[in-house]
C-alpha atoms as a PDB file:
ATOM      1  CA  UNK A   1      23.532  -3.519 -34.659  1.00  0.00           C
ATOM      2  CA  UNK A   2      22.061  -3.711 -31.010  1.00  0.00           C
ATOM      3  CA  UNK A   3      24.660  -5.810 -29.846  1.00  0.00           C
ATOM      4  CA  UNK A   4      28.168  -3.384 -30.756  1.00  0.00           C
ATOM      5  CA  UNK A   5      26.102  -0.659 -28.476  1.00  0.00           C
ATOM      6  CA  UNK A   6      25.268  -3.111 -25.726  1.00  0.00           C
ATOM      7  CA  UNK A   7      29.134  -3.775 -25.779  1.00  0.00           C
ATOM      8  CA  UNK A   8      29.977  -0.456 -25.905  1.00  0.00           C
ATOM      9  CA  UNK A   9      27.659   0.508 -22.682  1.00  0.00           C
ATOM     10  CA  UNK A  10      29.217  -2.867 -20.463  1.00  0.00           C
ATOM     11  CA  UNK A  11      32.448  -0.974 -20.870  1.00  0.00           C
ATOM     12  CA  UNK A  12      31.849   2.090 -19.275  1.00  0.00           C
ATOM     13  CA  UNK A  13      32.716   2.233 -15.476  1.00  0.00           C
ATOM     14  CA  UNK A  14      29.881   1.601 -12.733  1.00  0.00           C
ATOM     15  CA  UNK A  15      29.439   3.315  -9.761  1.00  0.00           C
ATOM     16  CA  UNK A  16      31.613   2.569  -6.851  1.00  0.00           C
ATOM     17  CA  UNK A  17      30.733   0.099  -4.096  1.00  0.00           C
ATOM     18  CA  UNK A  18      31.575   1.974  -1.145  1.00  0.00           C
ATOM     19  CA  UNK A  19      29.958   5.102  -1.854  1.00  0.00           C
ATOM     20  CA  UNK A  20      26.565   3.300  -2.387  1.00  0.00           C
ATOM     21  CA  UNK A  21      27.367   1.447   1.236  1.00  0.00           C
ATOM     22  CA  UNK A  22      28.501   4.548   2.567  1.00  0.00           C
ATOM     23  CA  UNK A  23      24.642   6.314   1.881  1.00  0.00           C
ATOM     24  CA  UNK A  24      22.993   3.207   2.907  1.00  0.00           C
ATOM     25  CA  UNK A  25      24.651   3.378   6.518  1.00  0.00           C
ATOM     26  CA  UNK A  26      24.426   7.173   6.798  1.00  0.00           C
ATOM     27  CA  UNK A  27      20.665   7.213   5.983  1.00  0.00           C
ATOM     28  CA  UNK A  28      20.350   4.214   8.513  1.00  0.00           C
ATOM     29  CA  UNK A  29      22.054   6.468  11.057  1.00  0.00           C
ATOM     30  CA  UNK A  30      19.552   9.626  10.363  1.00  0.00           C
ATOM     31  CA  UNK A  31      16.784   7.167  10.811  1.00  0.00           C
ATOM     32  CA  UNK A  32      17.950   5.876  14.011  1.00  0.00           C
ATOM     33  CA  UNK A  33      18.080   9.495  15.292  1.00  0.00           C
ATOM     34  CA  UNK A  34      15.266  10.617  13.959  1.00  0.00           C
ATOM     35  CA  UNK A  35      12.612   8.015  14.451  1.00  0.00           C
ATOM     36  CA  UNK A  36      13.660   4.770  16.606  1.00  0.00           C
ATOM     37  CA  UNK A  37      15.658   6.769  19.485  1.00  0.00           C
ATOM     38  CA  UNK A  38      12.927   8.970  19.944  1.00  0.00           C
ATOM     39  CA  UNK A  39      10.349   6.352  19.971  1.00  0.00           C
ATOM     40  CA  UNK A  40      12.519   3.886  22.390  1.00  0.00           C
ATOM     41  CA  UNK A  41      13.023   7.203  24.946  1.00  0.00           C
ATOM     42  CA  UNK A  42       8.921   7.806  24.625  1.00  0.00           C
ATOM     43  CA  UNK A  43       8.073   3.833  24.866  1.00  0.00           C
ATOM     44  CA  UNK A  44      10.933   4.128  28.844  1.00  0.00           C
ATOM     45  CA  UNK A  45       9.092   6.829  30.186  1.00  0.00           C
ATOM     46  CA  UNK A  46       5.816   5.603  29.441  1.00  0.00           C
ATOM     47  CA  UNK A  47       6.673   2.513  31.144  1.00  0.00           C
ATOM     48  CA  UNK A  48       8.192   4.307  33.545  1.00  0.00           C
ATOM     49  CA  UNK A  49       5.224   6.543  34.240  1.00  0.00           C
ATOM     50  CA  UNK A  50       2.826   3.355  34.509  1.00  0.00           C
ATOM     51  CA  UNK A  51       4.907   1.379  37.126  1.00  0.00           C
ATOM     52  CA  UNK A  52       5.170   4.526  39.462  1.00  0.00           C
ATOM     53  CA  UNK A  53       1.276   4.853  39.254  1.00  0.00           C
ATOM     54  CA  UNK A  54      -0.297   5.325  42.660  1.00  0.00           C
ATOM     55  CA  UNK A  55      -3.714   4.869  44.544  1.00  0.00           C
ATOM     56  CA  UNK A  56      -5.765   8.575  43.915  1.00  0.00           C
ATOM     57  CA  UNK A  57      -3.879   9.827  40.934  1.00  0.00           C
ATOM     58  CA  UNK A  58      -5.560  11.681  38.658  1.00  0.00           C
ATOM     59  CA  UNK A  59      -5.269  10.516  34.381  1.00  0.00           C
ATOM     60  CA  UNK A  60      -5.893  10.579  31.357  1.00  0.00           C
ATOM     61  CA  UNK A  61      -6.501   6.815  29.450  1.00  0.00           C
ATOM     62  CA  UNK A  62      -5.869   6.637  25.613  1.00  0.00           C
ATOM     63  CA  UNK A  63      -9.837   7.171  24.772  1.00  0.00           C
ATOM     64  CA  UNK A  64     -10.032  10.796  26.775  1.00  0.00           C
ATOM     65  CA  UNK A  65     -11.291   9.523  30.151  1.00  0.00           C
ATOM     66  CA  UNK A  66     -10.299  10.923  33.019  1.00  0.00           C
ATOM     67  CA  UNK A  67     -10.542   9.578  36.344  1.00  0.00           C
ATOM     68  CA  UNK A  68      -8.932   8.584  39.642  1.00  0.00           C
ATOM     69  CA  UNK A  69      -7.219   5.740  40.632  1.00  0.00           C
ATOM     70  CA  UNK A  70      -8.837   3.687  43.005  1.00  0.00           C
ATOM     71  CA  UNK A  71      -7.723   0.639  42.689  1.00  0.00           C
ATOM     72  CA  UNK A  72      -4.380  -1.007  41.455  1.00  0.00           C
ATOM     73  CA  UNK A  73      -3.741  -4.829  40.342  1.00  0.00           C
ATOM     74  CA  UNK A  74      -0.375  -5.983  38.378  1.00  0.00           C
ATOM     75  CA  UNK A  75      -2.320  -5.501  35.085  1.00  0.00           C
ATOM     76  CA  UNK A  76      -5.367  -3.517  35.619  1.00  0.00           C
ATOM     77  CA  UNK A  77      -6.003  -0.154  36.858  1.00  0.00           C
ATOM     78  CA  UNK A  78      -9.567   0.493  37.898  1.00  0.00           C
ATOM     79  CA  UNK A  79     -10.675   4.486  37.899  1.00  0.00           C
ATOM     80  CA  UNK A  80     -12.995   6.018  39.681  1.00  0.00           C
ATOM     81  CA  UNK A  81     -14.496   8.620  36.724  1.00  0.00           C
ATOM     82  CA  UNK A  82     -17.282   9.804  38.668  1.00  0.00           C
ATOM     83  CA  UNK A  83     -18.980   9.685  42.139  1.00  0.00           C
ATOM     84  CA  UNK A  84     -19.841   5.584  42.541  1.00  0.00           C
ATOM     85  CA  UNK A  85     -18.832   4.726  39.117  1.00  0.00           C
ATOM     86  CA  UNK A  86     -15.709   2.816  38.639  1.00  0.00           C
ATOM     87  CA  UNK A  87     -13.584   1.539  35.266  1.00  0.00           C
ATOM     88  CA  UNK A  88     -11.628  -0.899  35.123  1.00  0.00           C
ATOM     89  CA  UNK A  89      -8.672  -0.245  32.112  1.00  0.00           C
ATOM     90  CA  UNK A  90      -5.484  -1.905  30.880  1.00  0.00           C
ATOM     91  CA  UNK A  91      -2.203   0.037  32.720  1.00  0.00           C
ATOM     92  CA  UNK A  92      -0.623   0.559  29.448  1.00  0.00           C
ATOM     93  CA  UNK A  93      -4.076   2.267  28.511  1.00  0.00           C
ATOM     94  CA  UNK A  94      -2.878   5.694  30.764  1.00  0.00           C
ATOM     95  CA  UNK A  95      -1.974   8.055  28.635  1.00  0.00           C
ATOM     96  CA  UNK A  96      -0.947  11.032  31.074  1.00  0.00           C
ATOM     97  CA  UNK A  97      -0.740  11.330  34.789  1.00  0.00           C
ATOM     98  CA  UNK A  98      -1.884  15.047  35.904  1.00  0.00           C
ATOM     99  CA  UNK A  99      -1.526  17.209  38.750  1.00  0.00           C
ATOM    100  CA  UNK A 100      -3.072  16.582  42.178  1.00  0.00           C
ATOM    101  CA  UNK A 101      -6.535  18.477  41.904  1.00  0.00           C
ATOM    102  CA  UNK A 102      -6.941  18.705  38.409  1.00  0.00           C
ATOM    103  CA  UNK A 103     -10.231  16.714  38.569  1.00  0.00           C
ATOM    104  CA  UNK A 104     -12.431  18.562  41.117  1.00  0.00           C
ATOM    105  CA  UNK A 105     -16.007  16.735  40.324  1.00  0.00           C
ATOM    106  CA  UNK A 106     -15.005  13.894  41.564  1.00  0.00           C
ATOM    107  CA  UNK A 107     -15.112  13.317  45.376  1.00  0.00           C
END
C-alpha cells in the first residue's frame, strides 16, 4: 500500500536546477551590497583615518575617551586626556578624529 504512493510521488517533476542556482547567486549578490561592501568601504577609511593621524589631534578612542595626541609610535598612540596625564592606546582603538578645538580643557 505505502509503496504504489511512494512510486507515484518519485514520478512527479522536481524543481528545476537553475532556478534554485539562480536565487542562491542573486541573494549572494544582495548580501554583498548590503553588508560586505559597506563594511570593506568603513574598515578603508578607518584605516585610512588612523595612518593620517597627527601630533595634537583631537579623538575619540572606542571606550569614549577623548584626548590629544601627543605622542605617535608605529603601533601606539599615546593621548594626552587631561593636563599632565597621558594614555597610551592601540591606533586602531581611535574611533573618530574631531575638529581642531573641540577639546578646550585641555591645555
Amino acid at each position: 500500500m505505502f509503496i504504489s504512493q511512494a512510486w507515484a510521488q518519485a514520478g512527479q517533476p522536481q524543481g528545476g536546477g537553475i532556478e534554485s542556482m539562480l536565487l542562491i547567486v542573486v541573494m549572494f549578490g544582495v548580501l554583498y551590497f548590503l553588508m560586505i561592501r559597506p563594511q570593506m568601504k568603513r574598515a578603508k577609511e578607518h584605516k585610512a583615518m588612523i595612518e593620517a593621524l597627527q601630533k595634537g589631534d583631537e579623538v575619540v578612542s572606542g571606550g569614549g575617551i577623548l584626548g590629544r595626541v601627543s605622542k605617535l609610535n608605529e603601533n601606539y598612540v599615546t593621548l594626552e586626556v587631561a593636563n599632565g596625564v597621558e594614555m597610551t592606546l592601540q591606533r586602531s582603538a581611535v574611533q573618530v578624529v574631531l575638529p581642531k578645538g573641540t577639546i578646550k580643557n585641555i591645555s
